[in-house]
Protein backbone atom coordinates (compact mmCIF):
# COMPACT_ATOMS: atom_id res chain seq x y z
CA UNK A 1 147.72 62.63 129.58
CA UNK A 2 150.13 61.19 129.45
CA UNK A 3 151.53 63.81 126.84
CA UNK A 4 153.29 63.22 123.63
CA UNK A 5 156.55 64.48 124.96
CA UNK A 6 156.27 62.83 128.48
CA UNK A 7 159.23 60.29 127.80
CA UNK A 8 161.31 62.83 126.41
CA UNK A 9 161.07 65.13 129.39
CA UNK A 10 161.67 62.64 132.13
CA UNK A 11 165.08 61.46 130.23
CA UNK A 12 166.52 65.10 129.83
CA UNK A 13 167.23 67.41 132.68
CA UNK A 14 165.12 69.96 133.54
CA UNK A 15 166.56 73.62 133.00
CA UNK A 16 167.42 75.41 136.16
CA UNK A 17 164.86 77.68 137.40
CA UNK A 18 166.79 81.40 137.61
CA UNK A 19 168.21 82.42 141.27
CA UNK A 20 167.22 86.10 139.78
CA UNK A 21 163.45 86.08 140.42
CA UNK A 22 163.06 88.98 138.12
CA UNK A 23 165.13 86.53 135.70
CA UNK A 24 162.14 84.21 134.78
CA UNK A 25 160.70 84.45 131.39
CA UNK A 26 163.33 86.65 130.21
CA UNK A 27 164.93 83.50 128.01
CA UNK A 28 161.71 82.81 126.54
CA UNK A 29 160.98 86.39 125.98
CA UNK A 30 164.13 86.71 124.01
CA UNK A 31 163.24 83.77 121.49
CA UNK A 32 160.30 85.00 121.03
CA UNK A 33 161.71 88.79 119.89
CA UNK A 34 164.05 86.86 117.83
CA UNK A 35 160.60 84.99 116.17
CA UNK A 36 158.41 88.41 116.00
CA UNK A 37 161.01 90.87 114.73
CA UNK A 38 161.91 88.78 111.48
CA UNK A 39 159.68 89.29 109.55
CA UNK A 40 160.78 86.09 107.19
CA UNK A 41 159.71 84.54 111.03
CA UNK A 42 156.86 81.87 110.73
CA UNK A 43 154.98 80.48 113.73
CA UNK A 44 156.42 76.46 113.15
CA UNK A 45 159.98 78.43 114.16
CA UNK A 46 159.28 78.14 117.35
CA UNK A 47 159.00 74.65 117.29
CA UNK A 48 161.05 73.00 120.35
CA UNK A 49 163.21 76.13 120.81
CA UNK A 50 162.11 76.31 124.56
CA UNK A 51 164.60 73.02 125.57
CA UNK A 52 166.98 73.69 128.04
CA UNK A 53 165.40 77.33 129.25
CA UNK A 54 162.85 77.42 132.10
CA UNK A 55 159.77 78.03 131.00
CA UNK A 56 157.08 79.55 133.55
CA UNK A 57 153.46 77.84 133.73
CA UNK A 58 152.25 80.76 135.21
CA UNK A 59 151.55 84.50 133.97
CA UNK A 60 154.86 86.02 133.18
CA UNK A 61 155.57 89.96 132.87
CA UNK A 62 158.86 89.34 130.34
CA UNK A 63 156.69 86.72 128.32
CA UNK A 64 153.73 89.00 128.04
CA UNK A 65 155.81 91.80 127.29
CA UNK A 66 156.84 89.94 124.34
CA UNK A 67 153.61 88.94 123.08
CA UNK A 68 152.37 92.16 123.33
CA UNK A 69 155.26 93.64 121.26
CA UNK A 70 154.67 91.29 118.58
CA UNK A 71 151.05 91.82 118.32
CA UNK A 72 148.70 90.08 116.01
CA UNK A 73 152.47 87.79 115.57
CA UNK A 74 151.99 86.77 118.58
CA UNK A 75 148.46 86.10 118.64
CA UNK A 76 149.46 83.71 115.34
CA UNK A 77 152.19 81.95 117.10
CA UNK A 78 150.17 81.79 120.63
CA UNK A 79 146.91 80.18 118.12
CA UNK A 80 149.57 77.52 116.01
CA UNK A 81 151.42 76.16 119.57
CA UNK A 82 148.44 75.71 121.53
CA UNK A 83 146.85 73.62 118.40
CA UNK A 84 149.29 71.72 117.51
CA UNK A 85 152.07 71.99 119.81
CA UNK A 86 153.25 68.16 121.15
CA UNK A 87 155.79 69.90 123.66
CA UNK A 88 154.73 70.65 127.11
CA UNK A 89 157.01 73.98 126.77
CA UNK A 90 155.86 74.97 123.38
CA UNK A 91 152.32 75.20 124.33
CA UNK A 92 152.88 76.93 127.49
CA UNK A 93 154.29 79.23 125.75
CA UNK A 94 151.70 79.33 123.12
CA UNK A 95 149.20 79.74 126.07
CA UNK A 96 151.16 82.57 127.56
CA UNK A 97 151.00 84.35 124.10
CA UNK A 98 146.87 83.98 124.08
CA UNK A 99 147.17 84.50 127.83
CA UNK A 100 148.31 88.16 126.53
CA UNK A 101 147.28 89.08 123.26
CA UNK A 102 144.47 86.52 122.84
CA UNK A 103 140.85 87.33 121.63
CA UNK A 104 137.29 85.46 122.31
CA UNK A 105 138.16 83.63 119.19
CA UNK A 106 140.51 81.90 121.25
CA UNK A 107 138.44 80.70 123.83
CA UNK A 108 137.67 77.42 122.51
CA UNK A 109 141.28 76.42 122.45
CA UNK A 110 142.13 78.10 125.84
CA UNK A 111 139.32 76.01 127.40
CA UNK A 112 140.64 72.54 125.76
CA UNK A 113 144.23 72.84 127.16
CA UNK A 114 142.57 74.09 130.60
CA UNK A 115 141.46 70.57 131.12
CA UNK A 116 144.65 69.70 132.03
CA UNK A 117 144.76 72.12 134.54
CA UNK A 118 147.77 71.14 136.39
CA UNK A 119 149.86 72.41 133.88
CA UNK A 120 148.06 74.91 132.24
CA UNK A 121 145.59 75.86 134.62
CA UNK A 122 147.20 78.93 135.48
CA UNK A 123 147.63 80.61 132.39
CA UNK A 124 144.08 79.23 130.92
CA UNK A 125 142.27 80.87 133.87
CA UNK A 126 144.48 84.06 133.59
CA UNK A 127 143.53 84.79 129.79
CA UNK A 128 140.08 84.01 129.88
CA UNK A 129 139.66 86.38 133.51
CA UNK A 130 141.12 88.90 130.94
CA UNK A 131 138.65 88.42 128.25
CA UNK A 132 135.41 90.25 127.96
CA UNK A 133 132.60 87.69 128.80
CA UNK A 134 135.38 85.66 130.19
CA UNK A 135 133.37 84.60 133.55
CA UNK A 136 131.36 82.44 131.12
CA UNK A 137 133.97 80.37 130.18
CA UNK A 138 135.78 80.02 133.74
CA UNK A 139 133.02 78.60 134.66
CA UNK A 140 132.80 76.22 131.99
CA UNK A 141 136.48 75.31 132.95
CA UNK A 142 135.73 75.19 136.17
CA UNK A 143 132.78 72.77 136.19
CA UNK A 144 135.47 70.21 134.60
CA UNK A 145 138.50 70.53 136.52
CA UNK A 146 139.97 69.39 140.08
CA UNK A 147 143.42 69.72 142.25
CA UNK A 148 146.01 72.80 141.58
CA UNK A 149 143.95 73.31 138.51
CA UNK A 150 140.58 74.06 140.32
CA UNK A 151 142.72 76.37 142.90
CA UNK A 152 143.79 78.32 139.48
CA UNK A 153 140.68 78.78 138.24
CA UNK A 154 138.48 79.39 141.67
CA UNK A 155 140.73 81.95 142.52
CA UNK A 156 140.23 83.98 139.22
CA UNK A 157 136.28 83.75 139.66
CA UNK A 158 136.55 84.89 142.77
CA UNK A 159 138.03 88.33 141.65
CA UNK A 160 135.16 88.10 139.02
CA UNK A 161 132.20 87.90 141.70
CA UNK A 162 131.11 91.91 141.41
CA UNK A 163 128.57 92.23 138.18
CA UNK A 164 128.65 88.29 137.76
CA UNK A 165 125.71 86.90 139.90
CA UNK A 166 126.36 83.40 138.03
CA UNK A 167 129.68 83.59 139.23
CA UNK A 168 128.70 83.99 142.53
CA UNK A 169 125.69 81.85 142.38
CA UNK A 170 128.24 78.86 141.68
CA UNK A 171 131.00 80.05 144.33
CA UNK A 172 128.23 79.64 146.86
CA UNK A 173 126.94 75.79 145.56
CA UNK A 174 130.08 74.39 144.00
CA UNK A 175 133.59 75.72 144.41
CA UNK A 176 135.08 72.80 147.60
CA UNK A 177 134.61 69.52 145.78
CA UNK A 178 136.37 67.61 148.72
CA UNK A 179 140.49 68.05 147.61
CA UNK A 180 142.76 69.38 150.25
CA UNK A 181 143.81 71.96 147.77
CA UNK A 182 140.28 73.33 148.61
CA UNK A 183 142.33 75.11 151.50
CA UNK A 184 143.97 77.32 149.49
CA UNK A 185 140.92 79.42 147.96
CA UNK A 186 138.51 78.32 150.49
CA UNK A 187 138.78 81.90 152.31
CA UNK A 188 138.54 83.35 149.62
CA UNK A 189 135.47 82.29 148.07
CA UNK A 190 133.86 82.67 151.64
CA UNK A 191 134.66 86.55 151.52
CA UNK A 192 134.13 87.16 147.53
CA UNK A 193 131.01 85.32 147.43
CA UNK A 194 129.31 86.62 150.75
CA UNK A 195 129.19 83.26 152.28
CA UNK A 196 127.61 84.97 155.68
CA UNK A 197 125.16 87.08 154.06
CA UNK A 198 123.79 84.30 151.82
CA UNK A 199 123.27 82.20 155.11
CA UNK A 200 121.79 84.90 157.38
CA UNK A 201 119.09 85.11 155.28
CA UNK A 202 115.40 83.58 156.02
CA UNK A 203 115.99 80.98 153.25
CA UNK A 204 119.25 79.37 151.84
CA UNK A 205 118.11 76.66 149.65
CA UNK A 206 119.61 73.00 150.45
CA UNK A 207 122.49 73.27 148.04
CA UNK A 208 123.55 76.78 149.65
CA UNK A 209 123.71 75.05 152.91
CA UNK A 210 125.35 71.82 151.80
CA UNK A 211 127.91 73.56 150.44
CA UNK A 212 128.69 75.87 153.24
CA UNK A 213 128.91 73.26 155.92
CA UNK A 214 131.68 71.80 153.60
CA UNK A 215 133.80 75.38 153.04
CA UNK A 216 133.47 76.06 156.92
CA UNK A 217 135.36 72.51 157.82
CA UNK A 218 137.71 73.73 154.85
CA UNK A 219 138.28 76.52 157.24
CA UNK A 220 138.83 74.73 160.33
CA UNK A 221 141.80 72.69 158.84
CA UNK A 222 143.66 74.76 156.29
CA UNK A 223 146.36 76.61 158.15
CA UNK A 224 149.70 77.70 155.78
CA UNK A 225 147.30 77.44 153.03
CA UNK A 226 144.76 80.18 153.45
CA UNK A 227 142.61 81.94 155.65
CA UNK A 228 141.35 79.80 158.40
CA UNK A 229 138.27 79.86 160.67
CA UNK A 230 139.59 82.05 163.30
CA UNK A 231 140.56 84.73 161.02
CA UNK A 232 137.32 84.31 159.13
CA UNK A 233 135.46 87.85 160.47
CA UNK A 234 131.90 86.22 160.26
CA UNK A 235 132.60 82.87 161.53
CA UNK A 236 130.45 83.04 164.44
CA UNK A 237 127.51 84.58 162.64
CA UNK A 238 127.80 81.73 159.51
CA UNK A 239 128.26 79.06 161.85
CA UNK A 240 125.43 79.71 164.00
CA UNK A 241 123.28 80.12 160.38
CA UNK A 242 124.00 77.27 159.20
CA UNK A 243 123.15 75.65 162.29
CA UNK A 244 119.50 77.07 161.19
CA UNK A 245 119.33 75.89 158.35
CA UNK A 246 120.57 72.70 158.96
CA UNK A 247 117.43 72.06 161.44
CA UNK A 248 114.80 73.96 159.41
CA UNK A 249 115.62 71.47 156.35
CA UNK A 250 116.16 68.25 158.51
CA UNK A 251 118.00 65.85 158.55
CA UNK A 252 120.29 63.42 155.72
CA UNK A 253 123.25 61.44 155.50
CA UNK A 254 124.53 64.33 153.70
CA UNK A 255 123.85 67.09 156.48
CA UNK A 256 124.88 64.59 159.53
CA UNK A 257 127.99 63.78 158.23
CA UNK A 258 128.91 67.86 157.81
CA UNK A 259 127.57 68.48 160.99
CA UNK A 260 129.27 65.83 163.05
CA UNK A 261 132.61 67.15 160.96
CA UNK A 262 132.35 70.65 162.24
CA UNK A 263 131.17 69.83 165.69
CA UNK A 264 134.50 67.21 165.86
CA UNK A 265 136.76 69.99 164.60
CA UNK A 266 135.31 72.93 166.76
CA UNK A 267 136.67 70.99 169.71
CA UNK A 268 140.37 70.03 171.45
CA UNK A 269 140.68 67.70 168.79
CA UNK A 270 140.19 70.26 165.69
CA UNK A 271 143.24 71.84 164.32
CA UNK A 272 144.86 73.95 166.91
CA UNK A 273 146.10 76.57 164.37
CA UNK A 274 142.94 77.13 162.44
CA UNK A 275 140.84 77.29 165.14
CA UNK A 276 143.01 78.39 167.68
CA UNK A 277 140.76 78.99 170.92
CA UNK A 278 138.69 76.08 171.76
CA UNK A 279 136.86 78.13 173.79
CA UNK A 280 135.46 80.66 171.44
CA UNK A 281 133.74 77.61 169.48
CA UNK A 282 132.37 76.30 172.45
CA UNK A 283 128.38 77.20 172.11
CA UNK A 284 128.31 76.33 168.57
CA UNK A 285 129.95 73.56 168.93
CA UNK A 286 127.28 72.66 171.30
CA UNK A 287 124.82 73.21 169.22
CA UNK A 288 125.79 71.05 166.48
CA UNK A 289 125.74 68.50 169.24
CA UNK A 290 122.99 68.54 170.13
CA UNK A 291 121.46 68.52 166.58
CA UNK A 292 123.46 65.25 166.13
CA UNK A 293 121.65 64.01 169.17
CA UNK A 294 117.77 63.81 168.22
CA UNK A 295 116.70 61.22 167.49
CA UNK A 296 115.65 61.52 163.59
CA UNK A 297 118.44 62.72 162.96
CA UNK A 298 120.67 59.77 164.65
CA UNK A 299 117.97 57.37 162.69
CA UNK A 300 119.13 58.96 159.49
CA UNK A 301 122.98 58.37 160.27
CA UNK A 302 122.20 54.42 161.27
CA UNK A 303 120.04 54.31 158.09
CA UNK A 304 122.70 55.53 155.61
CA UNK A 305 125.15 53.01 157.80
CA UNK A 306 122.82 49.85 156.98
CA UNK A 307 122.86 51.35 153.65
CA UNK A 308 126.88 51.58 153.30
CA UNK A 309 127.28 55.50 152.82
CA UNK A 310 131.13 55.60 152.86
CA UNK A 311 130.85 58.58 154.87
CA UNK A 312 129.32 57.65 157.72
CA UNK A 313 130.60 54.52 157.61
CA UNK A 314 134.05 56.50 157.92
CA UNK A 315 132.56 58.26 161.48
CA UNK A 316 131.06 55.67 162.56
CA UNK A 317 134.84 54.26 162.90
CA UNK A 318 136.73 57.24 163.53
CA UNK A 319 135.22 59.96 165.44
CA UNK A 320 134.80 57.99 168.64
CA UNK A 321 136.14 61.11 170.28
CA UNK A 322 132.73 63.01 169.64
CA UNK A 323 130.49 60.08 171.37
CA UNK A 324 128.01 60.22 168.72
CA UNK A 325 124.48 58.32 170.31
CA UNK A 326 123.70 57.01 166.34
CA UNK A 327 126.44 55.06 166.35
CA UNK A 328 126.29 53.61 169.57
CA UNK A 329 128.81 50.13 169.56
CA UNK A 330 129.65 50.75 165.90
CA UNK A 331 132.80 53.10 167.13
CA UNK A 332 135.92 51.51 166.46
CA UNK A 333 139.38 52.83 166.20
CA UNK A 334 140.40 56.16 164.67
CA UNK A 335 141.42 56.59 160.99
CA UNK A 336 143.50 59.50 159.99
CA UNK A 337 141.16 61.67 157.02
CA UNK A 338 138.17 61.59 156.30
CA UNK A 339 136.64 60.57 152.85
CA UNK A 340 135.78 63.59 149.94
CA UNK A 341 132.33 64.40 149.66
């Protein structure tokens, strides 16, 4: 970024998305018909053909239909845009071809136009969750890539999870990375991955617990995006958990600052419609309380303070509402979000 033809777009109109939902695609299916049914048709004929039609970034029955009518043609085409297309629209389209008819040959180029995901993360994660050994390579993707582009690809390894213990070995340590998009698949991976039932157990190692502390606050702010907190069916039961685990491995800036976030949005001034009753949070919310109250673990929040961690820096000045003893005169006035993790 940005891309070759990024001038060149901005100074032209974009084409009119169709009124006719079942519409979309069916322009670019019919150039690529033309392209596959002559057979005097070579792959470089597709070259900018796509300007002034609406082209879809994401999986597309009419384009797929296409590709898989024109077969290993398609596979060609799909291979030749996606290489050495310098239009946005050709190589979506070449994408939507491998998206189809692609093979694991094609991985390597799927997974180097994945990177930028915003674009064409949805198609990148939707032919490689077709692909045999394809979890493999989501996860490569998905080590490397953040915003709508990480929602893209979460969301495909989360209907990977059954047979794929490394999928669900890094749904469990890695999938929130701090964005707001987070909210979106954050449900999601709590259900696929058996967020409660990795937490209930005698031992969740530190990275298991980290990492769920962060997906449950997901939950507790993420309403019109995804499943929230109160419509998580094991909330309860992972909160309290984590709670356990939290105290069995002690205390760090790392584990106060997701503690004092959960036990500041389990209360009236948590998000009203993703937690809904303030009531039903009201023991655990106690007990990460008092948690933040002993005294190691306050000394760890006023060490990481002396030491500038941006994060507790950040509650130290903001949550004021949760009276936090580490902090003590170091409250000042409320900011609005809180930093990413």
């Amino acid at each position: 970024m940005p891309y070759p033809d990024e001038e060149r777009r901005r100074s032209r109109p974009r084409p009119e998305h169709p009124r006719d939902r079942e519409q979309i695609g069916a322009d670019v299916a019919a150039v690529l018909d033309e392209n596959f049914s002559d057979p005097r048709s070579v792959p470089d004929q597709l070259v900018g053909r796509f300007h002034g039609i609406h082209v879809p970034i994401h999986p597309n029955p009419r384009v797929a239909a296409a590709a898989l009518r024109g077969g290993a043609r398609a596979r060609e085409a799909g291979r030749r845009l996606v290489r050495h297309g310098t239009d946005t629209d050709d190589v979506v389209v070449g994408l939507s071809l491998l998206a189809a008819v692609g093979t694991v040959d094609d991985v390597p180029y799927i997974q180097t136009v994945g990177l930028l995901s915003c674009t064409f993360g949805p198609l990148a994660a939707h032919a490689m969750e077709r692909l045999p050994d394809g979890a493999g390579a989501l996860l490569w993707l998905a080590d490397r890539v953040a915003g709508w582009g990480r929602v893209y690809v979460v969301e495909a390894l989360c209907r990977l999870v059954e047979g794929h213990p490394d999928v669900r070995h890094w749904l469990l340590r890695n999938a929130v990375d701090g964005d707001f998009l987070n909210g979106y698949f954050a449900g999601k991976v709590a259900l696929a991955a058996g967020l409660h039932q990795a937490l209930v157990g005698a031992v969740a190692d530190a990275e298991v617990v980290e990492h769920a502390g962060s997906l449950l606050h997901v939950l507790t702010s993420c309403q019109g995006m995804g499943m929230t907190l109160a419509h998580y069916p094991h909330a309860e039961e992972a909160l309290a958990a984590l709670l356990r685990h939290l105290e069995r491995l002690g205390p760090s800036p790392s584990r106060y600052y997701t503690a004092a976030l959960l036990a500041g949005s389990l209360g009236e001034h948590g998000d009203e419609g993703s937690i809904e009753s303030v009531g039903r949070w009201q023991t655990c919310r106690e007990g990460y309380v008092a948690l933040l109250e002993r005294e190691e673990w306050c000394e760890t929040a006023r060490n990481a303070i002396a030491a500038d961690d941006h994060r507790l820096l950040w509650l130290a000045e903001s949550a004021s509402h949760l009276v936090l003893r580490a902090f003590g005169d170091l409250l000042g006035p409320p900011r609005k979000s809180a930093p990413q993790e």
